[in-house]
Protein backbone atom coordinates (compact mmCIF):
# COMPACT_ATOMS: atom_id res chain seq x y z
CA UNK A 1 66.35 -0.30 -52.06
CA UNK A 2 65.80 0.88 -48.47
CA UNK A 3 63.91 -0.33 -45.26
CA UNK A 4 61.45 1.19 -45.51
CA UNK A 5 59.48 -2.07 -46.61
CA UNK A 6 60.89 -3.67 -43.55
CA UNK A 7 59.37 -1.42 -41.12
CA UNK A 8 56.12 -1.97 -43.10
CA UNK A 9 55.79 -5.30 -42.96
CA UNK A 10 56.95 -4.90 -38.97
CA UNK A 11 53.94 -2.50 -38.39
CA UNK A 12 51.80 -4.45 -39.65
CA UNK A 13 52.91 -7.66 -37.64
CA UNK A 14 52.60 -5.56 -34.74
CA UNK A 15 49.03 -4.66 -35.52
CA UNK A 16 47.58 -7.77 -36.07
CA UNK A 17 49.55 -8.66 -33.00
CA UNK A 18 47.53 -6.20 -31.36
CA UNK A 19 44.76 -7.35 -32.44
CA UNK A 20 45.28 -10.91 -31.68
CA UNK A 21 46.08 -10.01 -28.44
CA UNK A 22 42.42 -8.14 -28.37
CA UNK A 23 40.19 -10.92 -29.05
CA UNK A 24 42.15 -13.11 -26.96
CA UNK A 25 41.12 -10.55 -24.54
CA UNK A 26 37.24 -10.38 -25.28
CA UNK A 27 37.12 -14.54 -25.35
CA UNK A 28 38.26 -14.68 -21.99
CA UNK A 29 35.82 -12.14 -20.89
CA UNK A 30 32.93 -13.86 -22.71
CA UNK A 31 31.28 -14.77 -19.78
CA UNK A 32 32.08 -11.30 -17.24
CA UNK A 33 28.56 -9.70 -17.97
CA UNK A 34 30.24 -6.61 -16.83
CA UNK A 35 32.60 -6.74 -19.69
CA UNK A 36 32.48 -4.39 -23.15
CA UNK A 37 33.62 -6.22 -26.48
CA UNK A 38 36.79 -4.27 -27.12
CA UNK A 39 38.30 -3.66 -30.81
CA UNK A 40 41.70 -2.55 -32.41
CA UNK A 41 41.56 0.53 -34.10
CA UNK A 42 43.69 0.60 -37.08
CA UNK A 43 45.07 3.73 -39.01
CA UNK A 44 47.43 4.22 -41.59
CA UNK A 45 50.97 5.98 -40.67
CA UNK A 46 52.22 9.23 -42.00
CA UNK A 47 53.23 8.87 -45.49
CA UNK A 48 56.89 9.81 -46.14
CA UNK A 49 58.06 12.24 -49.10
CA UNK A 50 60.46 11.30 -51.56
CA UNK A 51 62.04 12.53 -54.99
CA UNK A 52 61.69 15.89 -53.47
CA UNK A 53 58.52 15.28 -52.51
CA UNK A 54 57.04 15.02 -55.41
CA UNK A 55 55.70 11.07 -54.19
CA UNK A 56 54.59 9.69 -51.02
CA UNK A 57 55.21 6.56 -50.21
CA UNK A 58 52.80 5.12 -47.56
CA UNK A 59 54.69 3.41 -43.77
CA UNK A 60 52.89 1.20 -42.48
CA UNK A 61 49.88 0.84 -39.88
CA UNK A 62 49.65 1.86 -36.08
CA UNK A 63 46.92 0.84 -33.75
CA UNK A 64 45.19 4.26 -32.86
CA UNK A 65 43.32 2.96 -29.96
CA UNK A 66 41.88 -0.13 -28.22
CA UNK A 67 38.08 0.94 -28.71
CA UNK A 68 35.08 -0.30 -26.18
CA UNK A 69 32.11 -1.31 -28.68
CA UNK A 70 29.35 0.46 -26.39
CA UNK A 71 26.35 3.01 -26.86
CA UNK A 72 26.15 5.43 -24.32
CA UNK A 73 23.04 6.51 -25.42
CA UNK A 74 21.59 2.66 -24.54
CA UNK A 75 23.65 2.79 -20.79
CA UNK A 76 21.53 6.25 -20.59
CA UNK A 77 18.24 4.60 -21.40
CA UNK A 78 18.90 1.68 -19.52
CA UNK A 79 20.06 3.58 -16.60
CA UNK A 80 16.99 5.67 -16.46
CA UNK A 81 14.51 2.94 -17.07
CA UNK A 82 16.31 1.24 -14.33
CA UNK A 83 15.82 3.61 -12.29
CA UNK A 84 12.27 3.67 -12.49
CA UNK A 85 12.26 -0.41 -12.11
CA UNK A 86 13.94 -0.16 -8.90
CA UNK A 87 11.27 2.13 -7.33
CA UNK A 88 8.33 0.75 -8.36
CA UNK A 89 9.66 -2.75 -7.34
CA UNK A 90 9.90 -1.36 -4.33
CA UNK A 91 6.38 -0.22 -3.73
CA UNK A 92 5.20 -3.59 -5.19
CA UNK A 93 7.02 -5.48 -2.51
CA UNK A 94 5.81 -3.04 0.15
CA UNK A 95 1.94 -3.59 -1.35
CA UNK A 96 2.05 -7.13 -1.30
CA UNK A 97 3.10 -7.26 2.06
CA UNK A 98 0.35 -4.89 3.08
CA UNK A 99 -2.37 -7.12 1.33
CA UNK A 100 -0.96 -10.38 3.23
CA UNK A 101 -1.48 -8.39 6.24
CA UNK A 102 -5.07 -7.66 5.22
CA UNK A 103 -5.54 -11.53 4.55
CA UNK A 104 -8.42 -10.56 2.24
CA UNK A 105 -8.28 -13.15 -0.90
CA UNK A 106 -11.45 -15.19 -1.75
CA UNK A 107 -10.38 -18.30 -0.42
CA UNK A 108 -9.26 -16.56 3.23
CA UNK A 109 -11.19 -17.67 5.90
CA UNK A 110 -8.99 -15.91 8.42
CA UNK A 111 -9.42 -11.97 7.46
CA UNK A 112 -10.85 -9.03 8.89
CA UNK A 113 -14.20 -9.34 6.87
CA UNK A 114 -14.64 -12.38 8.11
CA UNK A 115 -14.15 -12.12 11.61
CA UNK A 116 -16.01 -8.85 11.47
CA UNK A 117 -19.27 -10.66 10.14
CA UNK A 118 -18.89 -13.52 13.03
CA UNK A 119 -18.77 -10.60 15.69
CA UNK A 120 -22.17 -9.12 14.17
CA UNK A 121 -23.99 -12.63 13.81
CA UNK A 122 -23.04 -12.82 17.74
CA UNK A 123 -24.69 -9.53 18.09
CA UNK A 124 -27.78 -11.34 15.96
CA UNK A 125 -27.80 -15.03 17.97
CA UNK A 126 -27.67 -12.56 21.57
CA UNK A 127 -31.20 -10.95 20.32
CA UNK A 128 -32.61 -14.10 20.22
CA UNK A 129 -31.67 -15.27 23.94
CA UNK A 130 -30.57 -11.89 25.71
CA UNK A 131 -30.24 -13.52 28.78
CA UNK A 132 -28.55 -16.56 28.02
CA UNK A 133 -24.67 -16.75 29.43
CA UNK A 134 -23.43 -18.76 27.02
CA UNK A 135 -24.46 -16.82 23.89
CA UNK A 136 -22.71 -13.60 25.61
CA UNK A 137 -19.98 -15.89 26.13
CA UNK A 138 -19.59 -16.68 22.79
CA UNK A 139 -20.09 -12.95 21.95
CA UNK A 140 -17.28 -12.28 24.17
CA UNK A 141 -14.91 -14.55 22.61
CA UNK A 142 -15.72 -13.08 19.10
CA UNK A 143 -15.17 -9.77 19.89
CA UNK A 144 -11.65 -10.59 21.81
CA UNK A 145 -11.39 -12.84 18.30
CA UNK A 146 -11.90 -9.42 16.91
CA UNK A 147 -9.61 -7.15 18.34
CA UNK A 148 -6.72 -9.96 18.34
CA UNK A 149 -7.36 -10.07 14.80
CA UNK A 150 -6.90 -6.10 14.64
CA UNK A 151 -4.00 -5.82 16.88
CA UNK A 152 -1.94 -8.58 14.83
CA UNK A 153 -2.46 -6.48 11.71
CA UNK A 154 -1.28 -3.69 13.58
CA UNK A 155 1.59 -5.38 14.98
CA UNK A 156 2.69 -6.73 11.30
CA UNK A 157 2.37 -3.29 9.62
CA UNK A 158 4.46 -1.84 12.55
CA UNK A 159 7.24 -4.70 11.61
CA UNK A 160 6.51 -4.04 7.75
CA UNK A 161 7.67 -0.54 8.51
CA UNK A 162 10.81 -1.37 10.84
CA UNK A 163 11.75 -3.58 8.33
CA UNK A 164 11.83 -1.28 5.81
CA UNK A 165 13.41 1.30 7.72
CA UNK A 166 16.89 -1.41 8.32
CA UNK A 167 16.32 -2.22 4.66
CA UNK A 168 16.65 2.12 4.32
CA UNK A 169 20.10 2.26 6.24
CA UNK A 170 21.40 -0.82 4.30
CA UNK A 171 20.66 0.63 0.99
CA UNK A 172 22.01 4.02 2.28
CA UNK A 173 25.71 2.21 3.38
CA UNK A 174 25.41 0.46 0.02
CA UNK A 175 24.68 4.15 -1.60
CA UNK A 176 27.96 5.13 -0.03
CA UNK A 177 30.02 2.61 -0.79
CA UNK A 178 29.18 2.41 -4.47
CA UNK A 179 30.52 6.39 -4.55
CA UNK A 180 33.69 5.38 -3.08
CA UNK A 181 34.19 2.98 -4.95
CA UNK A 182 33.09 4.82 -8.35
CA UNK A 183 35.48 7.82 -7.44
CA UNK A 184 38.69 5.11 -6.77
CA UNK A 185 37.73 4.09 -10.25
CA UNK A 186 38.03 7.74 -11.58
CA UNK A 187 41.09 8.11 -10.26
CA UNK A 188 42.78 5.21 -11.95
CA UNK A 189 41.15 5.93 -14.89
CA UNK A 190 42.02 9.80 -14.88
CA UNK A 191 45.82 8.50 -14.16
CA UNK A 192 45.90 5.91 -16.91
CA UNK A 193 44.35 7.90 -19.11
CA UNK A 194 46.68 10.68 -19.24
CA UNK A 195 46.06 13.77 -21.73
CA UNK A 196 47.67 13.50 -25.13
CA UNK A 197 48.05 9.38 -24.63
CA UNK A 198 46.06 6.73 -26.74
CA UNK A 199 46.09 4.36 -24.25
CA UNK A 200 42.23 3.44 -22.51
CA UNK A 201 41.64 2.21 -18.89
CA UNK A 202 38.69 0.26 -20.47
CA UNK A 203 38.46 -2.89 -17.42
CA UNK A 204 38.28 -0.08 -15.52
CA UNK A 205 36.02 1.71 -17.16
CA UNK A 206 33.85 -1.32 -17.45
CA UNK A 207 34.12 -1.65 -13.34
CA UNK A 208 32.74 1.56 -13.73
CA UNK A 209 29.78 1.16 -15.36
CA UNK A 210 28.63 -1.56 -13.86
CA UNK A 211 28.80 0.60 -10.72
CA UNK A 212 26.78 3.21 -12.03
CA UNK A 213 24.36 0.78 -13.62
CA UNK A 214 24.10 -0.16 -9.63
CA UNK A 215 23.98 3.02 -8.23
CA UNK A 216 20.89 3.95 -10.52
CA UNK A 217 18.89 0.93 -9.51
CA UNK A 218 18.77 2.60 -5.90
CA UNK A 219 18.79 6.70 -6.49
CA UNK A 220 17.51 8.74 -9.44
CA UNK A 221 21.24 9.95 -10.53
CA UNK A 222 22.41 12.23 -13.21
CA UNK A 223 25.94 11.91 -14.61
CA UNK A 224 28.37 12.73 -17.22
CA UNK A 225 32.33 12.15 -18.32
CA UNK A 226 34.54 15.14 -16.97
CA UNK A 227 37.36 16.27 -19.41
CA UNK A 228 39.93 14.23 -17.24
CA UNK A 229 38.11 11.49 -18.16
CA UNK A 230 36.42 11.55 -14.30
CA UNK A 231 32.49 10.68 -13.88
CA UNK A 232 30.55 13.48 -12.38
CA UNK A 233 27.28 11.99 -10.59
CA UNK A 234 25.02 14.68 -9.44
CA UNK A 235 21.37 13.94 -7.56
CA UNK A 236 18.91 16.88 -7.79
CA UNK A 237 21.59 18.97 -9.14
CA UNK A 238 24.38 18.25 -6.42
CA UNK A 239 27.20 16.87 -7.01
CA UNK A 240 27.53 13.10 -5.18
CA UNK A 241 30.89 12.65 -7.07
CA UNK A 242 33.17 14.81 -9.18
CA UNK A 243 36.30 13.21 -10.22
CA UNK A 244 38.09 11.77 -6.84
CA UNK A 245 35.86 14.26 -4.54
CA UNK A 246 33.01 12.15 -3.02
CA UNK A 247 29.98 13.61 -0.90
CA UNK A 248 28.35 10.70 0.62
CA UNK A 249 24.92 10.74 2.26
CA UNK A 250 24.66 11.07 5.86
CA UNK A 251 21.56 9.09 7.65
CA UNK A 252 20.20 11.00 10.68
CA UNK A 253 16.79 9.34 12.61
CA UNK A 254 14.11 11.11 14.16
CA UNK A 255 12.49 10.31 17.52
CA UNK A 256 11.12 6.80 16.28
CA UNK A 257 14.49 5.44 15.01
CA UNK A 258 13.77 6.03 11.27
CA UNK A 259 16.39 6.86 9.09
CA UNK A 260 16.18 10.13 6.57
CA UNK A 261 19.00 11.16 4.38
CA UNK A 262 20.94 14.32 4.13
CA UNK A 263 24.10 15.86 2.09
CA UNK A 264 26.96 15.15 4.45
CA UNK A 265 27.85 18.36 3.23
CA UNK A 266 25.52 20.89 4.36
CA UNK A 267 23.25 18.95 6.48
CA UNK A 268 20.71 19.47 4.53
CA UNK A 269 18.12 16.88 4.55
CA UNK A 270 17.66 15.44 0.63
CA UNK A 271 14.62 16.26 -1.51
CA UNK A 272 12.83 12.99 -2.36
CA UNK A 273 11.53 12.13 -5.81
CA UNK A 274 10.18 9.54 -7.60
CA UNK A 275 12.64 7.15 -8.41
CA UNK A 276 15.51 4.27 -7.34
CA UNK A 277 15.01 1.62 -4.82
CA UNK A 278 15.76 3.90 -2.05
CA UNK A 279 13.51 6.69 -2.29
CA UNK A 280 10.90 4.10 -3.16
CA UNK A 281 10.96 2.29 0.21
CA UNK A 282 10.98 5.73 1.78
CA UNK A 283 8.15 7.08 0.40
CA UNK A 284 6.57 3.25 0.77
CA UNK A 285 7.66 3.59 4.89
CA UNK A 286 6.09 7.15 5.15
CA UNK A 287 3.54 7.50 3.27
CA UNK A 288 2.06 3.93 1.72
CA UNK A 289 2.10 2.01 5.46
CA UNK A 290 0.84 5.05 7.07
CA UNK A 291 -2.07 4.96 4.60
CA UNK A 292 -3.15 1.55 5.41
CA UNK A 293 -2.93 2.14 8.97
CA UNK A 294 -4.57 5.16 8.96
CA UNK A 295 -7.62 3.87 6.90
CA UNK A 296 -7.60 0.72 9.38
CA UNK A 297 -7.19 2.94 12.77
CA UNK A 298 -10.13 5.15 11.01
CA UNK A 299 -12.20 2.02 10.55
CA UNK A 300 -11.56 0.41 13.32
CA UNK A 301 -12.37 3.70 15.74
CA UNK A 302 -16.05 4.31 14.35
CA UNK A 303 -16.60 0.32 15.07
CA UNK A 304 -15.78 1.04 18.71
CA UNK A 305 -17.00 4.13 18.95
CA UNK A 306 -20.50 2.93 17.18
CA UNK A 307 -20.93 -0.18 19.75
CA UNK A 308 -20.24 1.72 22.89
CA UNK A 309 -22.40 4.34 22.00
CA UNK A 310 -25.49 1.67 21.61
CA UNK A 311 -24.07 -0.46 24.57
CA UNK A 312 -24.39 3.00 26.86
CA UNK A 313 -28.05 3.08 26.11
CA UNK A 314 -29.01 -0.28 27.87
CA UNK A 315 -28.91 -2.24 30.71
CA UNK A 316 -26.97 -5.47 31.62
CA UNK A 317 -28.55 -8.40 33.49
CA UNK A 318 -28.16 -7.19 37.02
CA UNK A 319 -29.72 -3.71 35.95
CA UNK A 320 -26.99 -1.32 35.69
CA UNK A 321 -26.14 1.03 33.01
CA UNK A 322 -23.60 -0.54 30.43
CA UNK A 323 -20.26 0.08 30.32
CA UNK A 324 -18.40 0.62 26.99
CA UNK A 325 -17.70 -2.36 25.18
CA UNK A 326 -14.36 -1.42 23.92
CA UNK A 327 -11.45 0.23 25.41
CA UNK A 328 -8.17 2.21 23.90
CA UNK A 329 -4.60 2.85 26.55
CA UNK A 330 -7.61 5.95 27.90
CA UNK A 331 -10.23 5.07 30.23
CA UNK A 332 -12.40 6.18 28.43
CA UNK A 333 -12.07 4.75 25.10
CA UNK A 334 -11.31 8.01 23.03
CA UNK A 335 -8.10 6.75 21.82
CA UNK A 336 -8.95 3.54 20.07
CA UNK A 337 -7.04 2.61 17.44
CA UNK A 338 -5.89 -0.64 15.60
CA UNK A 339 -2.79 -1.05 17.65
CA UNK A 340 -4.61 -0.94 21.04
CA UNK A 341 -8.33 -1.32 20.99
CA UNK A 342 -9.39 -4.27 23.59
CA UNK A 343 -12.59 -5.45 25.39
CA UNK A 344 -13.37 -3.88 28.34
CA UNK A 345 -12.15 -6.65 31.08
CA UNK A 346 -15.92 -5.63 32.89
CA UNK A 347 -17.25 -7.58 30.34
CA UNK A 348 -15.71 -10.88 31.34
CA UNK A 349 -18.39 -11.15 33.78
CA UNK A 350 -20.97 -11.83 30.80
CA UNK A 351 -24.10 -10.38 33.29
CA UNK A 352 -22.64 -6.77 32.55
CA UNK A 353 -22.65 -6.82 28.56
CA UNK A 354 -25.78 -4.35 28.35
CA UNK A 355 -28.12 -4.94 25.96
CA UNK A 356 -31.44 -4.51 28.02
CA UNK A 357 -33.64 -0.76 27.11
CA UNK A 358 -35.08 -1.90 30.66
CA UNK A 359 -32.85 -2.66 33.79
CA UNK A 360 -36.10 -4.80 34.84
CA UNK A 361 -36.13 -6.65 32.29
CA UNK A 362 -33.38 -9.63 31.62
CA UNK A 363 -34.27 -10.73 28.39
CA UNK A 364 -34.27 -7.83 27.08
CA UNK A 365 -32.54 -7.62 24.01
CA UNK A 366 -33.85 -4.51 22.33
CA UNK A 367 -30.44 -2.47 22.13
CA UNK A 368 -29.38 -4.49 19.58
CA UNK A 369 -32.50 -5.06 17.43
CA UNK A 370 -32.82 -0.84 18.21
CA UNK A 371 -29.63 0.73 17.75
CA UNK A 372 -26.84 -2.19 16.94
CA UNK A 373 -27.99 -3.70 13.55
CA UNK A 374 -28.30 -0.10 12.28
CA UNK A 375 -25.06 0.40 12.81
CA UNK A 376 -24.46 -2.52 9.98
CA UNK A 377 -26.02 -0.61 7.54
CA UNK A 378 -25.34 3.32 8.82
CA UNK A 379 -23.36 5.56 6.69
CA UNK A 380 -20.57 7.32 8.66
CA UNK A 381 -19.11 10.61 7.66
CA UNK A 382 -16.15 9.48 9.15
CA UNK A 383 -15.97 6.46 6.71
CA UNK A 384 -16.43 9.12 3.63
CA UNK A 385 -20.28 8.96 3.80
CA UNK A 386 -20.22 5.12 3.41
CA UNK A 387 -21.21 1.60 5.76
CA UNK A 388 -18.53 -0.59 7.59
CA UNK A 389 -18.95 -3.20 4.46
CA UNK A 390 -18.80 -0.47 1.91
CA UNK A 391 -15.57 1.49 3.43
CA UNK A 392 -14.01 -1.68 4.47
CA UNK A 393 -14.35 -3.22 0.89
CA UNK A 394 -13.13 -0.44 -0.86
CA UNK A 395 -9.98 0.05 1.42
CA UNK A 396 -8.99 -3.41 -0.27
CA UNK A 397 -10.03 -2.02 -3.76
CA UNK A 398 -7.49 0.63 -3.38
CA UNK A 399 -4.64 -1.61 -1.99
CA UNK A 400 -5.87 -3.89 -5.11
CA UNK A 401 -5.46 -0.97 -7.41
CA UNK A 402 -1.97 0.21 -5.98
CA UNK A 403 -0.54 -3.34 -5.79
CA UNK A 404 -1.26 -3.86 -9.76
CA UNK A 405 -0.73 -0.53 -10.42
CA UNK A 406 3.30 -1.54 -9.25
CA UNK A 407 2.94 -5.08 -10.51
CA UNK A 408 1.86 -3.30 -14.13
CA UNK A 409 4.80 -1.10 -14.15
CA UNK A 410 7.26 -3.52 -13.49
CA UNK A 411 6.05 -5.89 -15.47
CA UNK A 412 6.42 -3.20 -18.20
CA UNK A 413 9.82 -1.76 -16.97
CA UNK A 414 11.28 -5.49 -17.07
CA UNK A 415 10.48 -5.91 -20.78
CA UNK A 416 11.74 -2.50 -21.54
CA UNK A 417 15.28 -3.30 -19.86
CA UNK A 418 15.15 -6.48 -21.27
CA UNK A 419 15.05 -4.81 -24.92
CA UNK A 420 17.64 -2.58 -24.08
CA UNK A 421 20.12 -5.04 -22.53
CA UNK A 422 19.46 -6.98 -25.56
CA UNK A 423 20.60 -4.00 -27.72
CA UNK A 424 23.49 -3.65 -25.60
CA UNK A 425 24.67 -7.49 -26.09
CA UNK A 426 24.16 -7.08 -29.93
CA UNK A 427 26.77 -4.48 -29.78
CA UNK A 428 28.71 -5.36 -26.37
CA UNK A 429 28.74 -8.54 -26.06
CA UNK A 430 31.20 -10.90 -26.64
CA UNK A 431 30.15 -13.46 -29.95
CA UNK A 432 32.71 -16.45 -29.90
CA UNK A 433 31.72 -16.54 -33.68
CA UNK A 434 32.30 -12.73 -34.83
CA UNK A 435 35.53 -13.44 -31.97
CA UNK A 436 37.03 -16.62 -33.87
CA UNK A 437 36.11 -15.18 -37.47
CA UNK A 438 37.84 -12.03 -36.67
CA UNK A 439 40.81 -13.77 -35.51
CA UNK A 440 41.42 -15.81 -38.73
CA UNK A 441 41.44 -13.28 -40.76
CA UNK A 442 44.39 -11.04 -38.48
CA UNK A 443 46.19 -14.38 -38.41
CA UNK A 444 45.99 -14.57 -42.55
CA UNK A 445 47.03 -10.79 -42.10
CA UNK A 446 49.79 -11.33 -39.66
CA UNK A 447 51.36 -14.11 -41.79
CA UNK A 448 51.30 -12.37 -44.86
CA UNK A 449 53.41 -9.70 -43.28
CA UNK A 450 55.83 -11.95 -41.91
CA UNK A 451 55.89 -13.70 -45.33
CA UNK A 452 56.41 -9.95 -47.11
CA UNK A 453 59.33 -9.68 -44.17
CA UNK A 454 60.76 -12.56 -45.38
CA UNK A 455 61.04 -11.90 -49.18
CA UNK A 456 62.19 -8.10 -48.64
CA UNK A 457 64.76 -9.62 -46.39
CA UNK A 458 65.64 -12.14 -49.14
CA UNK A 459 66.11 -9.34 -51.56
CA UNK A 460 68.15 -7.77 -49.60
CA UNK A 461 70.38 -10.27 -48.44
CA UNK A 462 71.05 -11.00 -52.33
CA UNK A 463 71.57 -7.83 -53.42
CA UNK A 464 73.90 -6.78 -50.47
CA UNK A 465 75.64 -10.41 -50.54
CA UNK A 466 75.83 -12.10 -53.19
CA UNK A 467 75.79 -9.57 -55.78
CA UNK A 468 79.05 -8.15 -54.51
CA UNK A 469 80.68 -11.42 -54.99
């Protein structure tokens, strides 16, 4: 008899050990969401030859590898659905923002609309008693009402857009530190993992993922596992990592203090596309706040522009032409916008708002019955062929639109992940129940090894002992 069963029966202790060891491993772990159920692989040893070869006889068990239960076609999917998540979020945040700036919801009392129609029933109350001082007093009031109204939204979609552009740098440090830290990660694992050797730097391989799970959230990433074992991430076909090399993104601002990113590289400035967190508040800064703004400025010009023209026509109580009712930073009114349009200071002496089509007469009030409450219902080419009410109202239609547009998408890119990450637990996850049923059955194993130790060791101490008494 030789030891050969000995060594069996050692192997196979060692495997179970192994294994043991494993689950031990994954129980601690069960509640690291980061973590990847791990599993002992198991494969039989080389058989051995004997009576000249003519049998094998089988030696035992090894542990090929310690194997991370993941898909990587899930992380793909979940990585590029995420990616999509994290930009629309993004614009959804920006819209609703935008609309609580426009303050228009059906119970607002507060919003543009609304102040707007005040300033016209001023206009309406004036006709009635042109001459009156405190109806143009009250006029005045609602068309300073006005403009304060205009300037604040100004003001808060100028902050909406600072704000975004800090959020832009912060997410662009964060960009930059989640590629250092991924390529310190590929070098451990490319050093642990060395060729030819079984052994798997799977913690760090899970620290690894996570990161990249991160890094997708904010940039629309491509990547794949090098031969050494490295992760190469690549954005619009350039290389952001490869192995321990890291090319991080360099933030340069233009003349307004807003941040754009470039290859730190090249200096080229980075194409933007449609997806991750990052490009999404971008593209939100650039070109969803300018689009508000614009369509306010737009509105808010041919308002001005419309008054002073039919103010210019009349007379004001002491019989002098009228002045313009609104004013811009120019004297002469031709660069109103939201951000600065005002009324005229003149007009805080109440004789000189004009409203007279005779500088005799004081009571006058035919300017506005005349020119003014056309205005109300004139279609402007500048406001796409359509009235103040019209354009106005369907400005908030399309921020309505947009904002559940985002809110749609999300909703429908958080279910999606959700079914993914649930696939991913039914295979990744840690189950205390598969855990503990796994590790009964390599305890059974492991004792019935040391139990076939013991008899072949039995057997052998009888036949080499006592039977040569």
């Amino acid at each position: 008899m030789s030891f050969g069963g000995l060594y069996i029966s050692v192997s196979g202790i060692k495997a179970n050990e192994r294994s043991l060891d494993t689950i031990s491993h994954n129980i601690a772990n069960v509640n690291n969401a980061d973590y990847v159920r791990q599993n002992a692989i198991h494969a039989f040893s080389r058989y051995r030859n004997i009576e000249n070869g003519s049998i094998q006889v089988g030696t035992g068990v090894n542990v090929q590898e310690i194997r991370q239960m993941r898909d990587e076609f899930l992380d793909l999917k979940y990585r590029k659905e995420n990616t999509i998540l994290g930009y629309w979020q993004s614009q959804g945040d920006i819209l609703g923002e935008i609309e609580a700036v426009f303050n228009e919801k059906t119970d607002s009392q507060t919003g543009l609309q609304d102040v707007l129609n005040e300033f016209w029933d001023g206009w309406d109350e004036l006709y009635k008693e042109a001459d009156s001082l405190t109806i143009r007093g009250v006029l005045h009031e609602r068309a300073i009402s006005l403009t304060e109204t205009i300037n604040h939204m100004s003001d808060q979609l100028n902050s909406i857009q600072l704000d975004l552009n800090k959020e832009i740098l912060n997410e662009a440090e964060k960009v930059n530190t989640l590629l250092s830290q991924i390529s310190e990660l590929n070098s451990k694992i490319t050093m642990t993992e060395s060729p030819g050797s079984n052994i798997k730097a799977n913690d760090f391989r899970d620290e690894r993922n996570a990161l990249i799970d991160e890094l997708s959230e904010l940039l629309p990433v491509d990547y794949y596992e090098s031969n050494n074992h490295g992760i190469v991430v690549s954005l619009n076909g350039r290389d952001l990592i490869n192995g321990e090399y890291s090319n991080p993104i360099e933030i340069k601002k233009d003349s307004r203090g807003f941040g754009y990113l470039y290859w730190s590289d090249t200096g080229e400035e980075i194409q933007q596309k449609e997806g991750g967190r990052l490009f999404g508040y971008i593209h939100a800064r650039d070109v969803v706040i300018d689009k508000y703004r614009d369509k306010l400025n737009i509105f808010v010009k041919t308002i001005a522009d419309g008054i002073n023209e039919c103010v210019k026509k009349g007379y004001d109580l002491e019989g002098n032409p009228g002045v313009s009712f609104f004013l811009g930073n120019l004297p002469d009114g031709s660069d109103i916008d939201a951000s600065n349009i005002r009324v005229n200071p003149e007009l805080s002496n109440f004789n000189k708002i004009a409203v007279s089509t005779d500088p005799t007469e004081r009571g006058n009030g035919e300017i506005i019955k005349k020119y003014i409450d056309d205005l109300k219902d004139k279609k402007f080419s500048e406001l796409d062929g359509s009235t103040f009410e019209v354009y106005y109202r369907n400005v908030i239609l399309d921020l309505g639109i947009d904002g559940n547009q985002a809110s749609t998408i999300v909703q429908n890119q958080n279910s999606l992940l959700k079914e993914i990450s649930d696939r991913k637990s039914s295979i990744s996850g840690v189950s205390l129940e598969e855990e503990i049923t796994d590790m009964i059955n390599y305890q059974h194993s492991y004792i019935a090894n040391t139990r076939v130790f013991n008899v072949i060791d039995e057997m052998m101490d009888l036949i080499i002992n006592r039977m040569v008494q």
